[in-house]
N, C-alpha and C. Protein backbone atom coordinates (compact mmCIF):
# COMPACT_ATOMS: atom_id res chain seq x y z
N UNK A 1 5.73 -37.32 -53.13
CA UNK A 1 5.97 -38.61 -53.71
C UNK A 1 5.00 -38.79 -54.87
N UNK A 2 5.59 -39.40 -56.11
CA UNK A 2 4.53 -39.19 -56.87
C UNK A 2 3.89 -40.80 -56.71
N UNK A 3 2.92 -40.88 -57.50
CA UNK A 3 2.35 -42.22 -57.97
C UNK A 3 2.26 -42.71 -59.41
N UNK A 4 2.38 -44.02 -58.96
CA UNK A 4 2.22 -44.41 -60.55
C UNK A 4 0.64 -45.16 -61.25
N UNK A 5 0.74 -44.17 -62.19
CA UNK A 5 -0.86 -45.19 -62.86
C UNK A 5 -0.38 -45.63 -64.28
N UNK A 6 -1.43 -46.55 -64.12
CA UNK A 6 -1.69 -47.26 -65.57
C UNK A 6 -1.95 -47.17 -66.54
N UNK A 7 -1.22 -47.11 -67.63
CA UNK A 7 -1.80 -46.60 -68.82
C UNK A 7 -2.71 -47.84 -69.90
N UNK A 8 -3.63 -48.55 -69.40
CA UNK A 8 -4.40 -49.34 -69.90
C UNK A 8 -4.13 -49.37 -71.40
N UNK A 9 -4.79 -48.76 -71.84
CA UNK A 9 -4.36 -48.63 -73.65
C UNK A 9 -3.64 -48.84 -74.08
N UNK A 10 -2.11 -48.25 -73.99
CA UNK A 10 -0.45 -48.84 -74.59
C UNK A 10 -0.06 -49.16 -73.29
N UNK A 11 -0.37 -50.00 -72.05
CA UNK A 11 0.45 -50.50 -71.59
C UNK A 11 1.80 -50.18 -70.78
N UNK A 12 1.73 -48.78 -70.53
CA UNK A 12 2.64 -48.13 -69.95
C UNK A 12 2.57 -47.39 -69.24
N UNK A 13 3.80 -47.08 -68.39
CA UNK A 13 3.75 -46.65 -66.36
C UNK A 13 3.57 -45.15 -67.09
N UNK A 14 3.26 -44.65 -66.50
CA UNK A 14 3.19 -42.67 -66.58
C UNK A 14 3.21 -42.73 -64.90
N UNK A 15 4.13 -41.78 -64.93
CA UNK A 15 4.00 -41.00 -63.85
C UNK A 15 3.44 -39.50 -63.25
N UNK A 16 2.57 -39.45 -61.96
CA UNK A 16 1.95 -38.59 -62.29
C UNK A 16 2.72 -37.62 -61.17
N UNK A 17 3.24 -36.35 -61.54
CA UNK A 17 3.97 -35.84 -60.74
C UNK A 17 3.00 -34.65 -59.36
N UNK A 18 3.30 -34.54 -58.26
CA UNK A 18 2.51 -33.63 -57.50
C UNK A 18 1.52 -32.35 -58.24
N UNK A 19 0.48 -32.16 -58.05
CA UNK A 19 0.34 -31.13 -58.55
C UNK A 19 0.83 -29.64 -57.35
N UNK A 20 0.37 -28.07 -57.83
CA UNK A 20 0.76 -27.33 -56.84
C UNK A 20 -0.27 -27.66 -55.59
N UNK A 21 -1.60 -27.97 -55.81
CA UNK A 21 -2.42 -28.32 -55.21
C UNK A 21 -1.92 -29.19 -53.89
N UNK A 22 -1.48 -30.50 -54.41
CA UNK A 22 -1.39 -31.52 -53.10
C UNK A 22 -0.79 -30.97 -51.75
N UNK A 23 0.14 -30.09 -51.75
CA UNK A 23 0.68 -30.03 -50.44
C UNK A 23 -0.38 -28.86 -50.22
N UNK A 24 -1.22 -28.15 -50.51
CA UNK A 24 -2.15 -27.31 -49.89
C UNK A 24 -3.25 -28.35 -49.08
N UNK A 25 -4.14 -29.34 -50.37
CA UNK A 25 -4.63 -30.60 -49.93
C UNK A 25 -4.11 -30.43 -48.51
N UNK A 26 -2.88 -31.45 -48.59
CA UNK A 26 -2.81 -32.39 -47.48
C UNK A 26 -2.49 -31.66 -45.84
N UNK A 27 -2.09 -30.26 -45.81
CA UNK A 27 -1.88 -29.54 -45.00
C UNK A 27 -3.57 -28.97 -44.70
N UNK A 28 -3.97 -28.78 -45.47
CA UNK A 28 -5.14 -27.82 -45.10
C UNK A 28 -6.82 -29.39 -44.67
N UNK A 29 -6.33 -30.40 -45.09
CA UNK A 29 -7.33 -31.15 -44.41
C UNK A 29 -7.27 -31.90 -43.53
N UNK A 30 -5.95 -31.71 -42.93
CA UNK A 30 -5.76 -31.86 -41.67
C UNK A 30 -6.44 -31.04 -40.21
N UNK A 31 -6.69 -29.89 -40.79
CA UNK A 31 -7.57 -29.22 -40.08
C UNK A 31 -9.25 -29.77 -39.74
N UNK A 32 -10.10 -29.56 -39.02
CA UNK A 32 -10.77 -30.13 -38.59
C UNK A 32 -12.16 -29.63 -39.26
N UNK A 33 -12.79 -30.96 -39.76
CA UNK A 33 -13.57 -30.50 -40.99
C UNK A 33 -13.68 -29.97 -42.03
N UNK A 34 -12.17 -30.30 -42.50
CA UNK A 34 -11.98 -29.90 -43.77
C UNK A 34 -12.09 -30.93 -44.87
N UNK A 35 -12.88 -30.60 -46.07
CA UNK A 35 -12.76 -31.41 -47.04
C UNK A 35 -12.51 -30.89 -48.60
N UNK A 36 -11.48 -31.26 -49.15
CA UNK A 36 -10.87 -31.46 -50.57
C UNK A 36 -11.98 -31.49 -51.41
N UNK A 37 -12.28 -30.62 -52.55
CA UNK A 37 -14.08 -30.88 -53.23
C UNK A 37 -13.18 -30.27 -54.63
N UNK A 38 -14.04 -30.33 -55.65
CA UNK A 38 -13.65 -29.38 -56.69
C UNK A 38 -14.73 -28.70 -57.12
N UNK A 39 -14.88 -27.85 -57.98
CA UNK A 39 -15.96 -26.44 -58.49
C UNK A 39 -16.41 -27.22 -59.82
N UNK A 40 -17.33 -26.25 -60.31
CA UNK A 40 -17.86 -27.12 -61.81
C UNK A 40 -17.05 -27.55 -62.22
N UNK A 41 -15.81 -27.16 -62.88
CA UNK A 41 -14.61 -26.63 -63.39
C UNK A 41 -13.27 -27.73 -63.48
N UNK A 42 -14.27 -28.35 -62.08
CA UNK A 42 -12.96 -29.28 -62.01
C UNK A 42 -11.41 -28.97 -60.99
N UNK A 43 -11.55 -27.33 -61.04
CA UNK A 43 -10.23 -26.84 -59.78
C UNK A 43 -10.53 -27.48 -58.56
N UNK A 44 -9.34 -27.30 -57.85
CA UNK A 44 -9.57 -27.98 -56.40
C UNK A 44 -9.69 -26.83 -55.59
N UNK A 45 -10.31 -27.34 -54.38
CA UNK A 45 -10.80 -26.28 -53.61
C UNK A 45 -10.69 -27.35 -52.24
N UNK A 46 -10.97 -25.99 -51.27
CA UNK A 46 -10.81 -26.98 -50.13
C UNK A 46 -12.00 -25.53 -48.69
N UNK A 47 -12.83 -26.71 -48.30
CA UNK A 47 -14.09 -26.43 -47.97
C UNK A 47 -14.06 -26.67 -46.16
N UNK A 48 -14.50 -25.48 -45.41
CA UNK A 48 -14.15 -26.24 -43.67
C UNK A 48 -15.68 -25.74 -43.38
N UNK A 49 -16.39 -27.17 -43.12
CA UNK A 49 -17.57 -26.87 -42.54
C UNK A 49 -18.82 -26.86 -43.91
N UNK A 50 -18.06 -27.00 -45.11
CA UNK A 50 -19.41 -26.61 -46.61
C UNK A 50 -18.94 -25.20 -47.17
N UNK A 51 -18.34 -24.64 -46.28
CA UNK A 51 -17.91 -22.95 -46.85
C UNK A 51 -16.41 -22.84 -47.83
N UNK A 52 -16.21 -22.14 -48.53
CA UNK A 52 -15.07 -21.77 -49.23
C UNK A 52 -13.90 -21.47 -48.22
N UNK A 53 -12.51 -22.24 -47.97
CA UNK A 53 -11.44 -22.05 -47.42
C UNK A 53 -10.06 -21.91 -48.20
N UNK A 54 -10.28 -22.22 -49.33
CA UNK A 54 -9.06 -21.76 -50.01
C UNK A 54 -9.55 -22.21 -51.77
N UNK A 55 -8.64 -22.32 -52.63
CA UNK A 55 -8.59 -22.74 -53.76
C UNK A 55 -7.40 -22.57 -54.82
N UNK A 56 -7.40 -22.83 -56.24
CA UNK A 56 -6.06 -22.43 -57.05
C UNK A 56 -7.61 -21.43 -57.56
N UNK A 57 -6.61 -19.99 -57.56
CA UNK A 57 -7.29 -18.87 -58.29
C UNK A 57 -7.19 -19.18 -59.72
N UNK A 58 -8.58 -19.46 -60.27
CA UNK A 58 -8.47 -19.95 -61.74
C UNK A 58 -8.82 -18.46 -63.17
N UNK A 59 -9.34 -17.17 -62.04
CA UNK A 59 -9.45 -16.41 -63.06
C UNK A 59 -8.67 -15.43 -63.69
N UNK A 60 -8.87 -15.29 -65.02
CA UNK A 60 -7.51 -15.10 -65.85
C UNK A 60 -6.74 -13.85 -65.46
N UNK A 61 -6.95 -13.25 -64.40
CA UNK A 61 -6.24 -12.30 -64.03
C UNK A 61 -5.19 -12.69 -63.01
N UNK A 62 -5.19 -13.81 -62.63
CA UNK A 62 -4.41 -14.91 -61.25
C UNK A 62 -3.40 -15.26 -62.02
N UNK A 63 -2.14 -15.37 -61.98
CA UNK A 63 -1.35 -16.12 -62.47
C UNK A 63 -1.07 -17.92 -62.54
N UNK A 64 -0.62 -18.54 -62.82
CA UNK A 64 -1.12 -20.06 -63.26
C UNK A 64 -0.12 -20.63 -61.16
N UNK A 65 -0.88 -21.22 -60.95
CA UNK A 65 -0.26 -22.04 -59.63
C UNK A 65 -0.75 -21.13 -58.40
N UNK A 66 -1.34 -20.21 -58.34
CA UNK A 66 -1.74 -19.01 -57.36
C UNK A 66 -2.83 -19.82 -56.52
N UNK A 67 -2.68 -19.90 -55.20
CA UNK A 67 -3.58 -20.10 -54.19
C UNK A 67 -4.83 -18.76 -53.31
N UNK A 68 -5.96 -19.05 -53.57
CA UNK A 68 -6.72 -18.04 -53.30
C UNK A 68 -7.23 -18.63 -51.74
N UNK A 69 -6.97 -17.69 -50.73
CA UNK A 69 -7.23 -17.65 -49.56
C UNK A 69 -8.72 -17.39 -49.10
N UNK A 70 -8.83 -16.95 -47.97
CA UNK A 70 -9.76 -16.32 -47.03
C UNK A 70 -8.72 -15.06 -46.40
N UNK A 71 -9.31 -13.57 -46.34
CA UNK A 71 -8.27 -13.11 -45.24
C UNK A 71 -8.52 -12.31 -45.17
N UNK A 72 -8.88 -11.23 -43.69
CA UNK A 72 -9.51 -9.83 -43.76
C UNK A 72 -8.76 -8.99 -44.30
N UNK A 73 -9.26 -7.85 -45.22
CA UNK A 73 -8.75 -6.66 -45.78
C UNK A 73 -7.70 -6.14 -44.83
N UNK A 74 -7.69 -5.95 -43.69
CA UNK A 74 -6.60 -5.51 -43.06
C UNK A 74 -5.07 -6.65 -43.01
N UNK A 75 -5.93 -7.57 -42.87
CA UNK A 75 -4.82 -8.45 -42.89
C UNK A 75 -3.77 -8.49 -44.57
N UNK A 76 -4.66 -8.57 -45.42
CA UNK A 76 -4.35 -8.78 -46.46
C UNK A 76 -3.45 -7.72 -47.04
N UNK A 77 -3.72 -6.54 -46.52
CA UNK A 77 -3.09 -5.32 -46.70
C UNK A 77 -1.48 -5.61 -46.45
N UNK A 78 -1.66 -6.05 -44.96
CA UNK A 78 -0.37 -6.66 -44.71
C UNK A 78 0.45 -7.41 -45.21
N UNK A 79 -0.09 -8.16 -45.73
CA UNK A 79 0.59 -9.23 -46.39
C UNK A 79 1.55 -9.07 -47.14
N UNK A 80 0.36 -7.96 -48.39
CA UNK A 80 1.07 -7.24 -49.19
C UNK A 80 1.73 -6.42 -49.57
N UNK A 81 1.93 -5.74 -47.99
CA UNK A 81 3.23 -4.89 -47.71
C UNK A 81 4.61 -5.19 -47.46
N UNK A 82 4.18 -6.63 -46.67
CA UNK A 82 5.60 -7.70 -45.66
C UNK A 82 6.17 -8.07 -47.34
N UNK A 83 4.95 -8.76 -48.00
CA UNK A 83 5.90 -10.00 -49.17
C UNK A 83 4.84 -9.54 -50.34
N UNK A 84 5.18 -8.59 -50.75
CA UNK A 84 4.78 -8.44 -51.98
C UNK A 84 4.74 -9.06 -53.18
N UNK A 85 6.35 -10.13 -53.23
CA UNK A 85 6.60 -10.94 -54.22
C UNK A 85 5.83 -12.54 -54.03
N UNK A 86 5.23 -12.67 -52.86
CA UNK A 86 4.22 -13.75 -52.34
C UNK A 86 3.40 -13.50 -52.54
N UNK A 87 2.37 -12.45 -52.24
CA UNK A 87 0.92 -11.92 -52.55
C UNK A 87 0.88 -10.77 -52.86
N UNK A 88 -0.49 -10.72 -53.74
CA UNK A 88 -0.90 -9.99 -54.58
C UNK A 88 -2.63 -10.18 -54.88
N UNK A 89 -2.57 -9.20 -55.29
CA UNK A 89 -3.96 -8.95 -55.43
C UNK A 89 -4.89 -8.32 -56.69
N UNK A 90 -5.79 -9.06 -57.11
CA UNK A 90 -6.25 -8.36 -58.68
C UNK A 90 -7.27 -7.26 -58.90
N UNK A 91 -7.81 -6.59 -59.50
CA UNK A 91 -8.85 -6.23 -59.74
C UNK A 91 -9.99 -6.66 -59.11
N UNK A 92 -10.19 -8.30 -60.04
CA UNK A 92 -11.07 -8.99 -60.04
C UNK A 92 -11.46 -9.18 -58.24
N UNK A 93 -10.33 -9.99 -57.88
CA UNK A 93 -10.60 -10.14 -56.02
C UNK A 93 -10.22 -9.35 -55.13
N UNK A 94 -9.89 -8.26 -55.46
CA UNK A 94 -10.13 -7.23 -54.70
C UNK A 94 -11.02 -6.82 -53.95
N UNK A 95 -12.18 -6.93 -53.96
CA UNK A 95 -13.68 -6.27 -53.54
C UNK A 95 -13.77 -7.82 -52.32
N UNK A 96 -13.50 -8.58 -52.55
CA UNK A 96 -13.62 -9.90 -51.49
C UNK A 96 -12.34 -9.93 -50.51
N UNK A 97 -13.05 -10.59 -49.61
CA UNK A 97 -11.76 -10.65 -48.42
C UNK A 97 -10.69 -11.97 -48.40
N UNK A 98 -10.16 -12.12 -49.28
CA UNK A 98 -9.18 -12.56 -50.06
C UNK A 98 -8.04 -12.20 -50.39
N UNK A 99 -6.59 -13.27 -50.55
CA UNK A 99 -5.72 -12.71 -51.09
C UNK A 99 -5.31 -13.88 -51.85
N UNK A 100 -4.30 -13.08 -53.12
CA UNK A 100 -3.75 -14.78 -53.52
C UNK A 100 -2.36 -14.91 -53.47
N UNK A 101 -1.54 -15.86 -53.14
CA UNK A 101 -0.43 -16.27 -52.55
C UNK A 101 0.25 -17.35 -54.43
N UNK A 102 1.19 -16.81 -54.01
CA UNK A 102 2.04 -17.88 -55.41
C UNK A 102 2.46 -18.82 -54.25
N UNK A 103 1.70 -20.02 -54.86
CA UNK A 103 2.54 -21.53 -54.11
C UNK A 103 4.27 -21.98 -53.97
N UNK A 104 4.40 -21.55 -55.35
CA UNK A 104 6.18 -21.62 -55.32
C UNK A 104 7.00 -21.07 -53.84
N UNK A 105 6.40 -20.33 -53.85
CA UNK A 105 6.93 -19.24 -52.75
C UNK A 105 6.29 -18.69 -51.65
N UNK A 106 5.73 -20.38 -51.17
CA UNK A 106 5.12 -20.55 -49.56
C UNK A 106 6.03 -21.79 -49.32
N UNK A 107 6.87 -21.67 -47.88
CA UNK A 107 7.03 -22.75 -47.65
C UNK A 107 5.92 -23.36 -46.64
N UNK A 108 6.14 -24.84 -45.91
CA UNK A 108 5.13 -25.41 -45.58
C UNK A 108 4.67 -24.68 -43.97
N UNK A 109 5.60 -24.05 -43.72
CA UNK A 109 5.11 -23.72 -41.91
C UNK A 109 3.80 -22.36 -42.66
N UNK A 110 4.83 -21.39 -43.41
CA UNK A 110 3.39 -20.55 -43.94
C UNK A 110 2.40 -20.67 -44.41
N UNK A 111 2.68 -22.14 -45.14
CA UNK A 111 0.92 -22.21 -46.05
C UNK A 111 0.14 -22.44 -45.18
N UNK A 112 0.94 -23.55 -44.13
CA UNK A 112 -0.14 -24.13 -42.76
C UNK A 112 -0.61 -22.62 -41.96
N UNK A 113 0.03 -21.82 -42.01
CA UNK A 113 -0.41 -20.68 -41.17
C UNK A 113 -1.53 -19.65 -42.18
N UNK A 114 -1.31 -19.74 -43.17
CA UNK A 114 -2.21 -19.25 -44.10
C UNK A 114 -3.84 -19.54 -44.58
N UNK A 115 -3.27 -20.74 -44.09
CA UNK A 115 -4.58 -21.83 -44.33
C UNK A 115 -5.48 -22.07 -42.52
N UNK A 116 -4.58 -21.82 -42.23
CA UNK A 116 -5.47 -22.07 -40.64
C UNK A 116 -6.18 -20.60 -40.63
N UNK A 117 -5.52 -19.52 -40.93
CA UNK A 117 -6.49 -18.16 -40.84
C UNK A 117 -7.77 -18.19 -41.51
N UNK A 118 -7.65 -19.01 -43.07
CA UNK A 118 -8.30 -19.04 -44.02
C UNK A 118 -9.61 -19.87 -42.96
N UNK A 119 -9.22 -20.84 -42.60
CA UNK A 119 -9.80 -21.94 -41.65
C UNK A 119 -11.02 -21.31 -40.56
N UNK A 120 -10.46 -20.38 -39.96
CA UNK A 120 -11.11 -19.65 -38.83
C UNK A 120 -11.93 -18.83 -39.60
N UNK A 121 -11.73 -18.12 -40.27
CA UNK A 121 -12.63 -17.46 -41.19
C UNK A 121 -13.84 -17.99 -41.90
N UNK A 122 -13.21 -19.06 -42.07
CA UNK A 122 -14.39 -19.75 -43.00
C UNK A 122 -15.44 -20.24 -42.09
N UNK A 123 -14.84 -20.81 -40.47
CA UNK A 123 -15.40 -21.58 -39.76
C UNK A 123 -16.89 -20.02 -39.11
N UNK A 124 -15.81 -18.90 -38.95
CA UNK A 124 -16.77 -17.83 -38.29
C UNK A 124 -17.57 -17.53 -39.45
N UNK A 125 -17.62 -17.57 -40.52
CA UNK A 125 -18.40 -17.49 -41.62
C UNK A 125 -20.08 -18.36 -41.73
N UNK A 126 -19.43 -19.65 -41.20
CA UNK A 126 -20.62 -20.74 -40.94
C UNK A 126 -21.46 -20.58 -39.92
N UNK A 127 -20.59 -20.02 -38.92
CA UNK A 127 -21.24 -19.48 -37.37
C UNK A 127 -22.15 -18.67 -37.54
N UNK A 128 -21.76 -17.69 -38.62
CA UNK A 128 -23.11 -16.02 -39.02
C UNK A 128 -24.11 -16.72 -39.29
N UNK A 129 -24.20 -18.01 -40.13
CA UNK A 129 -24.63 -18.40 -41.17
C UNK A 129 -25.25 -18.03 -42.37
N UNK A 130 -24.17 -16.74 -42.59
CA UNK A 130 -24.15 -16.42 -44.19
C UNK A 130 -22.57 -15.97 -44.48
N UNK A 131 -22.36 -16.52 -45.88
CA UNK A 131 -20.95 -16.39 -46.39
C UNK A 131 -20.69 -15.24 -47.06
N UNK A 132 -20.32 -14.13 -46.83
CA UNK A 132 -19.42 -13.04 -47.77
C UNK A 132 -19.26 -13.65 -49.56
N UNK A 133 -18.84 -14.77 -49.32
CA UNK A 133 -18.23 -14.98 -50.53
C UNK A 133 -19.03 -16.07 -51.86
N UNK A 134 -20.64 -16.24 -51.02
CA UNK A 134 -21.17 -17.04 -51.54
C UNK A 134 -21.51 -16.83 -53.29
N UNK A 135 -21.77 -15.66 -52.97
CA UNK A 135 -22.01 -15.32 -54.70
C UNK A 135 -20.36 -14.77 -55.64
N UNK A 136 -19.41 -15.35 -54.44
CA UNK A 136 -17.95 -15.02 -55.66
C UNK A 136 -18.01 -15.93 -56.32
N UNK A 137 -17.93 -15.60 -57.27
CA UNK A 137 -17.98 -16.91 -58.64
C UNK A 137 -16.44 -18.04 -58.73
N UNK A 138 -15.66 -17.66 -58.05
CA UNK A 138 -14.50 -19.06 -57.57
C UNK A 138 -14.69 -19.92 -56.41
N UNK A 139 -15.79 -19.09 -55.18
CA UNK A 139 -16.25 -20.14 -54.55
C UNK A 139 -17.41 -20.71 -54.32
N UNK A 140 -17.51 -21.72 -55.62
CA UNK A 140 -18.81 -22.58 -55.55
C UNK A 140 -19.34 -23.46 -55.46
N UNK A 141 -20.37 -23.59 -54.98
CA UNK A 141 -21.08 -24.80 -54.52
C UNK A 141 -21.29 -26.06 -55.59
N UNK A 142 -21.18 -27.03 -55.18
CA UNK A 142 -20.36 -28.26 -56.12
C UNK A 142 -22.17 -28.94 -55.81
């Protein structure tokens, strides 16, 4: 549903349409201790516990709308064997235990399942209490 804001200055409705973001949002902070934050940058990200749980992959090797996960190398392997045309993987995030997913082409039961793995990961991440991914430069501390 979109919303409408105000355009103070000329006086007129704009509408602001979903971004790819919101239905990740609203699925993924439903989970428990999750909170919606953004990076210097301004991208949205979404944090379970203070740790990195997902984000829109903003580096220029990601394609534009791409969701960057949490997800063990084995898993990820998989992924990208089952749905290749869903995930993919760059150079760049390769070396991290990550994958990135095109939003277009998640529906909502998978992202929720995507995001809950991401979830557990992040949560056993906090448990070590040290993050794998602290020094990846997409997931950072705000």
């Amino acid at each position: 549903m979109s919303e409408l804001i105000r355009n103070r200055k000329r006086g007129q409705m704009k509408v602001r349409l979903p971004s790819a973001f919101d239905v990740v949002k609203e699925l993924g902070c439903s989970l428990p201790n999750v909170e919606a934050t953004t990076r210097y940058d301004g991208s949205p990200v979404l944090k379970a516990h203070g740790v990195f749980m997902a984000g829109l992959a903003m580096h220029v090797s990601a394609e534009p709308d791409t969701l960057v996960v949490r997800a063990e190398f084995e898993e990820r392997e998989g992924l990208l064997e089952d749905a290749p045309d869903t995930y993919y993987v760059t150079d760049y995030y390769r070396r991290y235990p990550v994958v990135l997913a095109r939003l277009s082409l998640l529906n909502r039961e998978v992202l929720r399942e995507l995001l809950t793995g991401s979830w557990r990961l992040a949560v056993e991440r906090r448990r070590k209490g040290r993050s794998t991914l602290k020094k990846m430069p997409f997931a950072m501390q705000h």
